[in-house]
C-alpha atoms as a PDB file:
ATOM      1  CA  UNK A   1       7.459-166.775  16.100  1.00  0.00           C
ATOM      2  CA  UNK A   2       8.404-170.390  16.209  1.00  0.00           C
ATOM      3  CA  UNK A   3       5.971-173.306  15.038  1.00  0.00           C
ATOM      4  CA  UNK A   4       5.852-177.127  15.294  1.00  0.00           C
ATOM      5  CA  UNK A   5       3.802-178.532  12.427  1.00  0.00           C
ATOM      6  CA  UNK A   6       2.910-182.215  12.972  1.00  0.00           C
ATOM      7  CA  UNK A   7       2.424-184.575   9.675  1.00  0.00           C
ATOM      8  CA  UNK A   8       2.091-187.640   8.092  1.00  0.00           C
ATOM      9  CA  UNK A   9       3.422-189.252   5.220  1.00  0.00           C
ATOM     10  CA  UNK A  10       3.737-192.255   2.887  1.00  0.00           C
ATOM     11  CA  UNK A  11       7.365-192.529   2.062  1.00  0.00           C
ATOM     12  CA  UNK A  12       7.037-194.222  -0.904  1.00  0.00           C
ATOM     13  CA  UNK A  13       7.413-192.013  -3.466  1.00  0.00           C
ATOM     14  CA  UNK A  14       9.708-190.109  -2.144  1.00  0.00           C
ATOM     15  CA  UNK A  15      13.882-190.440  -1.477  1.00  0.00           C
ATOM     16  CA  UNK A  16      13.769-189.806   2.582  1.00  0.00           C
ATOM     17  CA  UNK A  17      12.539-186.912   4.518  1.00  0.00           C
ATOM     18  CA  UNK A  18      15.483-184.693   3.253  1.00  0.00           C
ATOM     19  CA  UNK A  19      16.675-182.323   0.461  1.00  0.00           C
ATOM     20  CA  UNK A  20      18.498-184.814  -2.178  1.00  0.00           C
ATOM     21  CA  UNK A  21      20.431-183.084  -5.254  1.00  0.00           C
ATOM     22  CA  UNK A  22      18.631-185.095  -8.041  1.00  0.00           C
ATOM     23  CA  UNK A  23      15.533-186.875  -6.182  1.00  0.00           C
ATOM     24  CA  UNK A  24      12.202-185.655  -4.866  1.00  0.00           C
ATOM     25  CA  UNK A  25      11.655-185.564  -0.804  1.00  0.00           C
ATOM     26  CA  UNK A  26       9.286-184.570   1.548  1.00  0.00           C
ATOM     27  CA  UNK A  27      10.682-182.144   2.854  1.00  0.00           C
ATOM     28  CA  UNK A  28      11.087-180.086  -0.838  1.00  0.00           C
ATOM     29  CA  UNK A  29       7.639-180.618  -1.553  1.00  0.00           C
ATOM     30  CA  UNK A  30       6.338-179.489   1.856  1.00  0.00           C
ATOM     31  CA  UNK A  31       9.048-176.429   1.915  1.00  0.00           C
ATOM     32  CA  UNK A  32       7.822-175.430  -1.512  1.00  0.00           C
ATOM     33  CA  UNK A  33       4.065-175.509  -0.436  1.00  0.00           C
ATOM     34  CA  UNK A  34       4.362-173.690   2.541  1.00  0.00           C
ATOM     35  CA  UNK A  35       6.580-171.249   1.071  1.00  0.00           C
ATOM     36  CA  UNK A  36       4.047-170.247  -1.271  1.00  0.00           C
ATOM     37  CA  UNK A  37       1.077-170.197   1.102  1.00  0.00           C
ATOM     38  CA  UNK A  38       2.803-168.108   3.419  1.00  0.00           C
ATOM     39  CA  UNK A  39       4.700-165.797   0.525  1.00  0.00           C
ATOM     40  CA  UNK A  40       7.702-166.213   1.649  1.00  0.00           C
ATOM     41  CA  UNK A  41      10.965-168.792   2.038  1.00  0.00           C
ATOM     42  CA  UNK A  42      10.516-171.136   4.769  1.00  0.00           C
ATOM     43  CA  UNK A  43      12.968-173.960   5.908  1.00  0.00           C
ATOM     44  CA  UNK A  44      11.684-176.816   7.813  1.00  0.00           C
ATOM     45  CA  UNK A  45      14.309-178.438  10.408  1.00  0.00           C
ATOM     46  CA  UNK A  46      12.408-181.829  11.375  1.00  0.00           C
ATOM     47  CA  UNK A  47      12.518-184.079  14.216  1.00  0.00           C
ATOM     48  CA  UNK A  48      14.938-186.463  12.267  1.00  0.00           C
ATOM     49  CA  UNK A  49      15.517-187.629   8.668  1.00  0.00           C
ATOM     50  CA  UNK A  50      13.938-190.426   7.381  1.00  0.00           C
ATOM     51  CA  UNK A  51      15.037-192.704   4.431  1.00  0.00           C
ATOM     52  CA  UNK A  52      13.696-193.428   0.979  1.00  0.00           C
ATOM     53  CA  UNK A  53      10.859-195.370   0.923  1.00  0.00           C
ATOM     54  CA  UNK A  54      10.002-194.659   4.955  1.00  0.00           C
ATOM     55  CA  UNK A  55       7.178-193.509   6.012  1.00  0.00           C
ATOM     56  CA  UNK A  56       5.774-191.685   9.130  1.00  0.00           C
ATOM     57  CA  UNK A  57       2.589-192.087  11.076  1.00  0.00           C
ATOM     58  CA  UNK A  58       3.624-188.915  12.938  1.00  0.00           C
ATOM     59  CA  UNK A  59       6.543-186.081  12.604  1.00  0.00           C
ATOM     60  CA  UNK A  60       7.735-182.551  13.416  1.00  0.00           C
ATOM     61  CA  UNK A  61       9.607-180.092  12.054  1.00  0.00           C
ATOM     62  CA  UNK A  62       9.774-176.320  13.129  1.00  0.00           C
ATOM     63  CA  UNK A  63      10.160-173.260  11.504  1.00  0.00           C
ATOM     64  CA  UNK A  64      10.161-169.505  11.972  1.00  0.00           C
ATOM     65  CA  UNK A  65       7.511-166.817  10.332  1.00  0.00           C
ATOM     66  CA  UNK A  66       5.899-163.994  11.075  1.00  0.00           C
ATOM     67  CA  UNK A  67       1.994-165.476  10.802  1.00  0.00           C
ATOM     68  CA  UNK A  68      -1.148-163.565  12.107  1.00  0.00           C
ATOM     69  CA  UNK A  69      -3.188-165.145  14.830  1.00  0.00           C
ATOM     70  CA  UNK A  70      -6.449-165.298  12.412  1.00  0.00           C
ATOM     71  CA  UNK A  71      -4.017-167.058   9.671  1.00  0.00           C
ATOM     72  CA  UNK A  72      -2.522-169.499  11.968  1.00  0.00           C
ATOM     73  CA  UNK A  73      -6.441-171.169  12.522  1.00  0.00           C
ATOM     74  CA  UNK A  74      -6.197-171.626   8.402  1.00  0.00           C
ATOM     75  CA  UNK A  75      -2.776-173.025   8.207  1.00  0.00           C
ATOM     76  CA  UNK A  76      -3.587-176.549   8.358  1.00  0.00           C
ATOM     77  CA  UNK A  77      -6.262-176.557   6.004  1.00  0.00           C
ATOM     78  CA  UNK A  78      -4.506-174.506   3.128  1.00  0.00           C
ATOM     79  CA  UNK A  79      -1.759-176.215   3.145  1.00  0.00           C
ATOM     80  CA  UNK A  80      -3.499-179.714   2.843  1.00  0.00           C
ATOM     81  CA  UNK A  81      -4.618-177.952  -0.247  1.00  0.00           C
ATOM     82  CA  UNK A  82      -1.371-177.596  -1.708  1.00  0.00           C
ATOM     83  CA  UNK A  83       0.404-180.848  -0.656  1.00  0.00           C
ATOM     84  CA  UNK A  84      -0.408-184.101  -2.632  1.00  0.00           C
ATOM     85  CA  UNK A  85      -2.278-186.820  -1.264  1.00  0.00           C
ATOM     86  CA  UNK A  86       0.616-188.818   0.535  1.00  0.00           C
ATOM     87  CA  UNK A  87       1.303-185.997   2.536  1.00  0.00           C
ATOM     88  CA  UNK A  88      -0.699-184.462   5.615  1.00  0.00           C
ATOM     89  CA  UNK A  89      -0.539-181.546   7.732  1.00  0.00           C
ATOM     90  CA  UNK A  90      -2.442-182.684  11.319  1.00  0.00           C
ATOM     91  CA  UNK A  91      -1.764-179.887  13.264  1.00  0.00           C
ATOM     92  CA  UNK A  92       0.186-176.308  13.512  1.00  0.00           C
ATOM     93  CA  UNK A  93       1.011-175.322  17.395  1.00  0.00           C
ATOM     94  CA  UNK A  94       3.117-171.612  18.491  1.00  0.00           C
ATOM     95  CA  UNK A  95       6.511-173.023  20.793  1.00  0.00           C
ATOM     96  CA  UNK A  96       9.145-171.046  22.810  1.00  0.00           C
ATOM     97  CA  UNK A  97      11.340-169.300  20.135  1.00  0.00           C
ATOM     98  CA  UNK A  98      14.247-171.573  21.645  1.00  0.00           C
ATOM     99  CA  UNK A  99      12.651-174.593  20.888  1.00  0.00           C
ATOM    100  CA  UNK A 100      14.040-177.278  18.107  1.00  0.00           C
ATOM    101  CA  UNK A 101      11.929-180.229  16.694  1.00  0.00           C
ATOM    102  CA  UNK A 102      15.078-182.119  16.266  1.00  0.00           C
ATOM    103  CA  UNK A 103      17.000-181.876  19.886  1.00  0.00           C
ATOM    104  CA  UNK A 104      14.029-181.187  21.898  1.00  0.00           C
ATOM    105  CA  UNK A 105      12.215-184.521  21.098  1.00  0.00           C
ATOM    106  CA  UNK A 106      11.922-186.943  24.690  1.00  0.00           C
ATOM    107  CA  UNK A 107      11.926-190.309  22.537  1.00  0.00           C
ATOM    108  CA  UNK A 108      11.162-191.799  19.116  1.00  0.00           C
ATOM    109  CA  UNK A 109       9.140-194.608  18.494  1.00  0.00           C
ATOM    110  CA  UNK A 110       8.992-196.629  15.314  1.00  0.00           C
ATOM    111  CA  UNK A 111       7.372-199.915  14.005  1.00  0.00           C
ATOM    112  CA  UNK A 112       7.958-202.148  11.425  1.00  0.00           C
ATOM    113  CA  UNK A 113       5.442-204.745   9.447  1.00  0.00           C
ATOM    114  CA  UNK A 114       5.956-207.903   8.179  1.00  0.00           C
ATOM    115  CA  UNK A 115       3.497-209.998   6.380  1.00  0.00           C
ATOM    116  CA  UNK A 116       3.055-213.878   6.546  1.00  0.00           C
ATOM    117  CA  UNK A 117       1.860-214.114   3.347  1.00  0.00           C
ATOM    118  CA  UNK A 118       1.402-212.482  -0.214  1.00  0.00           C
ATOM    119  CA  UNK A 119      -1.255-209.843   0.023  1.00  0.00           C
ATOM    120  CA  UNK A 120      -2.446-208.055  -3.389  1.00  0.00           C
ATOM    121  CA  UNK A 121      -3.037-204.937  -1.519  1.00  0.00           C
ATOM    122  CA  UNK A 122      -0.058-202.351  -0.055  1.00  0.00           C
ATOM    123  CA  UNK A 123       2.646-204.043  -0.444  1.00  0.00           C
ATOM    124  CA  UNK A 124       4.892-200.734  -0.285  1.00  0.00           C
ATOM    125  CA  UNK A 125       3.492-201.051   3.507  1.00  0.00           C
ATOM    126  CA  UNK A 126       4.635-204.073   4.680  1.00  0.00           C
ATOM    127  CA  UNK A 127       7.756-206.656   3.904  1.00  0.00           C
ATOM    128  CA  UNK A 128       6.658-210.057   3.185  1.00  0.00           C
ATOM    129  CA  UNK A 129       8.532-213.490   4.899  1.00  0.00           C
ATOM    130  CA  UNK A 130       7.013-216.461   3.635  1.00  0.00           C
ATOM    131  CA  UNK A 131       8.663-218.798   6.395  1.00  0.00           C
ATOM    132  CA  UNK A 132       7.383-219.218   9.725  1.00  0.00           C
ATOM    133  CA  UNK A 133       9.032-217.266  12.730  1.00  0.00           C
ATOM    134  CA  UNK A 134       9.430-218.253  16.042  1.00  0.00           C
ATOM    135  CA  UNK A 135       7.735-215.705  18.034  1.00  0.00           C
ATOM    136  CA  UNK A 136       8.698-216.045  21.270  1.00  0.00           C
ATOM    137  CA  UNK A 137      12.471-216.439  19.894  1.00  0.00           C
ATOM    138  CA  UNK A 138      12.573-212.730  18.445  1.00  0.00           C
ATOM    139  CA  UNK A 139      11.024-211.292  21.736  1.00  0.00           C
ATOM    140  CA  UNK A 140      13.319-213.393  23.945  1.00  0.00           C
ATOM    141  CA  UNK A 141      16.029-211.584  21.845  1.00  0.00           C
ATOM    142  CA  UNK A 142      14.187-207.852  21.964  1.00  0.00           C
ATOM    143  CA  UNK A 143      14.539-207.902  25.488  1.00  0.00           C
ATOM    144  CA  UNK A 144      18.203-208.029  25.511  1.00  0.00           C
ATOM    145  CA  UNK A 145      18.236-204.773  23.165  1.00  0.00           C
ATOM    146  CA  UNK A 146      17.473-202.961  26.379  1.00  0.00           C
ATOM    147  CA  UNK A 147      20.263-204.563  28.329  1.00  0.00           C
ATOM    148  CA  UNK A 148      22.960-202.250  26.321  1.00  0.00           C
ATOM    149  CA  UNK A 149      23.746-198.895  25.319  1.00  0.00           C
ATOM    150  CA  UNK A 150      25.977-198.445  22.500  1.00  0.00           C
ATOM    151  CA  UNK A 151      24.186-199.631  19.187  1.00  0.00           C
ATOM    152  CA  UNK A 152      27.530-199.171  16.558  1.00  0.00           C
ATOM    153  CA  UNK A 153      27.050-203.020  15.561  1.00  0.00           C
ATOM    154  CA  UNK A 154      23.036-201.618  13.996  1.00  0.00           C
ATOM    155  CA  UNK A 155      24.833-198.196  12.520  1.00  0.00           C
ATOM    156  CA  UNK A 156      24.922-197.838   9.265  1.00  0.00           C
ATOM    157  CA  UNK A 157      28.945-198.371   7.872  1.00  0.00           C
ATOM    158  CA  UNK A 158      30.460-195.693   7.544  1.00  0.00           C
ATOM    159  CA  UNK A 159      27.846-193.208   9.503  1.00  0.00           C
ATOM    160  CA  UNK A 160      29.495-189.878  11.113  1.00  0.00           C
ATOM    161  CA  UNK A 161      28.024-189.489  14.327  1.00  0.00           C
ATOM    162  CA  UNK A 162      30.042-188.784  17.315  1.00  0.00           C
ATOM    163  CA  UNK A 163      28.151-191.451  19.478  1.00  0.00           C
ATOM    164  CA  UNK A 164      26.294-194.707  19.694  1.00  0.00           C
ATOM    165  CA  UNK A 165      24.834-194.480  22.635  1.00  0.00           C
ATOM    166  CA  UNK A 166      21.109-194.894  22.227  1.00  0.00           C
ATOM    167  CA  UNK A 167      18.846-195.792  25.382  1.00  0.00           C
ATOM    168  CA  UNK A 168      16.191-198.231  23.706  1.00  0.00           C
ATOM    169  CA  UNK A 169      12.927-198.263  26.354  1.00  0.00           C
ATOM    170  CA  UNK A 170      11.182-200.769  24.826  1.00  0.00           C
ATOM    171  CA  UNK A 171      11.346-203.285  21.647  1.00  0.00           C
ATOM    172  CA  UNK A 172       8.740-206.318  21.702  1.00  0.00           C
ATOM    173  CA  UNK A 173       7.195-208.195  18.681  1.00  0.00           C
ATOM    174  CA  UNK A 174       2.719-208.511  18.579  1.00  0.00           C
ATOM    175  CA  UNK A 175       0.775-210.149  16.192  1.00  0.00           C
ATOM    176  CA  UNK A 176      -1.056-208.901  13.857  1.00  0.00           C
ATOM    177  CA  UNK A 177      -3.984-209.664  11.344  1.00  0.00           C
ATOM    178  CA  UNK A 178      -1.557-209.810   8.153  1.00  0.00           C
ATOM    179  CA  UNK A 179       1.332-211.169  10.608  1.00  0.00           C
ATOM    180  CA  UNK A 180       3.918-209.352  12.805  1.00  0.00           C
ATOM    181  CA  UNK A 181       4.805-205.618  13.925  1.00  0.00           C
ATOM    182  CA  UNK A 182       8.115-204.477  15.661  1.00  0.00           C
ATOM    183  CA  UNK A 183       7.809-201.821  18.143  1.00  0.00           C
ATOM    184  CA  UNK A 184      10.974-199.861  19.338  1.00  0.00           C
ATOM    185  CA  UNK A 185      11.307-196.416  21.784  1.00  0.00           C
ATOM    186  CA  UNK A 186      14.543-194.873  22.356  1.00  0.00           C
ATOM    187  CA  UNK A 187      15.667-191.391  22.899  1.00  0.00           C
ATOM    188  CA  UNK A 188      17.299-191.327  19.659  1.00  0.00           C
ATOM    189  CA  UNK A 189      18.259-193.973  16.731  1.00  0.00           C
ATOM    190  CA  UNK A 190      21.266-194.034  13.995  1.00  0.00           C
ATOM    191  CA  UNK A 191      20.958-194.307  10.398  1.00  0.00           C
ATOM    192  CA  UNK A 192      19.588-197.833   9.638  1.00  0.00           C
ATOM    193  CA  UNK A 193      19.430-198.940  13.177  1.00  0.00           C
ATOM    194  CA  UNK A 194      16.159-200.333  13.424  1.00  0.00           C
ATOM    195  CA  UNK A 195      15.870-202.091   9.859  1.00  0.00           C
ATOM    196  CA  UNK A 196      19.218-203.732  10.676  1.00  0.00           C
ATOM    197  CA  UNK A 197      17.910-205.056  13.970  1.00  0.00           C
ATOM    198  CA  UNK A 198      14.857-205.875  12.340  1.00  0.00           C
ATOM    199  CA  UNK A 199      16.968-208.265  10.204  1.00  0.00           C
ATOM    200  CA  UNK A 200      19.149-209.694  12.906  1.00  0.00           C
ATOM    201  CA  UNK A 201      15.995-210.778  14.969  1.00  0.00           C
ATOM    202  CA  UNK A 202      14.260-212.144  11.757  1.00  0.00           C
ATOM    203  CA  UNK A 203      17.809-214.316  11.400  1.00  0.00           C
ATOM    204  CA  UNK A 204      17.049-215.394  15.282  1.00  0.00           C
ATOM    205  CA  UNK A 205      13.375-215.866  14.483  1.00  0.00           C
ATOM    206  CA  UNK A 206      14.316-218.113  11.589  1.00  0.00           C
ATOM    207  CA  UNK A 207      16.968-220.079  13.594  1.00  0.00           C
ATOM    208  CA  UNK A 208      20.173-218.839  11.589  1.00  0.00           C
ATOM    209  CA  UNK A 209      21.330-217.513  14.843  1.00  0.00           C
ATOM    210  CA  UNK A 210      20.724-218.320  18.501  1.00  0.00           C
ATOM    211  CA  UNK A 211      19.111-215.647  20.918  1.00  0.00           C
ATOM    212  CA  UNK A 212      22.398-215.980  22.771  1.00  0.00           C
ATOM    213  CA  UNK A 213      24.495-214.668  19.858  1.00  0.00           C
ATOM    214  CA  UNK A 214      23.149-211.133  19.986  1.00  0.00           C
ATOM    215  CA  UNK A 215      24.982-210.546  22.910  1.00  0.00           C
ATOM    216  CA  UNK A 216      28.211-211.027  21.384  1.00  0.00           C
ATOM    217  CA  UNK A 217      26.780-209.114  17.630  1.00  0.00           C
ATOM    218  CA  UNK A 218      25.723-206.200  20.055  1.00  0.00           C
ATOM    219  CA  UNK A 219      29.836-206.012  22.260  1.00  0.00           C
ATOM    220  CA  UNK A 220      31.332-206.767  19.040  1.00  0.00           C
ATOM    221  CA  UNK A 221      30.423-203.017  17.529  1.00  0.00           C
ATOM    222  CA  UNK A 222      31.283-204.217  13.613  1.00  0.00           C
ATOM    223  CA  UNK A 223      27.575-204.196  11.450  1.00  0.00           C
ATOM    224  CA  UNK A 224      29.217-206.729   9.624  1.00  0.00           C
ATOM    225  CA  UNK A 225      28.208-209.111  12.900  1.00  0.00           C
ATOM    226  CA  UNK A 226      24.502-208.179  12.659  1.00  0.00           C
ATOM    227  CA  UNK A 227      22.114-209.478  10.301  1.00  0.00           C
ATOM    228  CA  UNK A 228      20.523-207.754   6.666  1.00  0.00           C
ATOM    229  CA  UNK A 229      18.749-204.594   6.436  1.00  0.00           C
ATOM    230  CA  UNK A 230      14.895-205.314   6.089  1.00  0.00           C
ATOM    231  CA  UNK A 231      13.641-203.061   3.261  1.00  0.00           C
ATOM    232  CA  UNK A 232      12.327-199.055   4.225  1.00  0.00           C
ATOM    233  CA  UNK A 233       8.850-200.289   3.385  1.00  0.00           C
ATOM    234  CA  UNK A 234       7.855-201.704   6.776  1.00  0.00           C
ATOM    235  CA  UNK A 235       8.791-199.050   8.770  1.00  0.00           C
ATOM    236  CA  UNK A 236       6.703-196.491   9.990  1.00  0.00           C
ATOM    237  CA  UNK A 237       8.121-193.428  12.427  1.00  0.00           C
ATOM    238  CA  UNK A 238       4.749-193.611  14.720  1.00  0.00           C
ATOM    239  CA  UNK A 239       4.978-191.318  17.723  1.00  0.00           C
ATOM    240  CA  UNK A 240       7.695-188.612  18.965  1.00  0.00           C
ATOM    241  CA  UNK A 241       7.431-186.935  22.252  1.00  0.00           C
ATOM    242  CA  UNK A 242       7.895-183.609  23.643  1.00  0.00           C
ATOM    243  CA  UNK A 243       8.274-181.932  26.826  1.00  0.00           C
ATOM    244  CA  UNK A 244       4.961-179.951  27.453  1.00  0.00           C
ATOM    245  CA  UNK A 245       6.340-176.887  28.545  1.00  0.00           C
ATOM    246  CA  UNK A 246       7.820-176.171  24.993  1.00  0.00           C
ATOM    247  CA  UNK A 247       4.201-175.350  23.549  1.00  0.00           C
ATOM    248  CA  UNK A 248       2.950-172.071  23.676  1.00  0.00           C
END
């Protein structure tokens, strides 16, 4: 049978969601845990890769075994047992053998944290900007995020993927009690997309650039257009969604 788990994790400690050659990841530590619980080698394909330092409010990743029904019920909880602290196992659910946690998923959403001021508490959660930003700047410029389609300009240099096309559904800034938090949908997102747009709005926010100029950063596809990369710790992969008719 196929099975979706669904987990959370503090990125911090670890180099991204996948395998690395010389670094620790979640996914190793997770493979090597279930893997032992269920006394055999399981891969886990995931909904998408995260990188180092990322963390994730909510993720899936699927893989195949031959589990009893009475085991399945203990899953979750024996395998919280064997994972470390920064990473938990919410929930284990049967899917149609066919199914993929990776090219199934609807949309992605993600959000990213920013701090007014110098906290003394988690500050591997959040990315600190001492100057003020203009608020209703950055959201002015969210909403033309949703106006476009192809996202190279936000791509990480150098990324092989054989499209840009993302359809964003919604990006706005709130407030929030230690300062500001990014929300972003889309049906899919390249490598460094959101941190990069992050940066450009920041730039827009702090009046480097005008709310105009992301049209013209967006048509002219080069990331060298677009503003820094905001560091991994302030973003959180929060919710990914699913067609219903893939659980079992």
């Amino acid at each position: 049978m196929r099975f979706f788990l669904e987990f959370s994790y503090a990125g911090s400690q670890y180099h991204g969601w996948q395998n690395q050659l010389n670094a620790i990841s979640v996914q190793e530590v997770m493979e090597k845990s279930l893997s032992i619980l269920l006394k055999e080698s399981t891969s886990l394909v995931a909904a998408g890769r995260t990188d180092a330092g990322v963390h994730a409010k909510q993720m899936f990743a699927h893989f195949d075994s031959k589990i009893e029904p009475e085991f399945q019920k203990k899953i979750v909880y024996l395998l919280n047992q064997f994972l470390p602290a920064d990473i938990v196992i919410n929930s284990l659910r049967p899917v149609k053998f066919n199914s993929h946690a990776r090219f199934d998923a609807l949309s992605r959403t993600y959000e990213y944290h920013i701090s007014k001021k110098k906290i003394a508490f988690e500050n591997d959660l959040h990315y600190q900007v001492n100057q003020n930003l203009e608020f209703n700047l950055m959201n002015k410029a969210a909403k033309i995020l949703l106006e476009y389609k192809d996202f190279e300009c936000f791509s990480k240099s150098g990324s092989d993927v054989k499209s840009f096309i993302c359809n964003i559904s919604h990006a706005v800034w709130t407030n929030s009690k230690k300062g500001y938090i990014f929300t972003i949908k889309s049906d899919r997102f390249l490598r460094n997309m959101v941190r990069s747009i992050v940066g450009t709005l920041i730039e827009i926010g702090l009046g480097k650039r005008n709310v105009k100029d992301l049209h013209q950063i967006i048509l002219s596809k080069k990331r060298s257009a677009s503003g820094y990369s905001v560091p991994a710790k302030g973003l959180f992969l929060t919710k990914i969604e699913y067609p219903n008719n893939i659980f079992i």
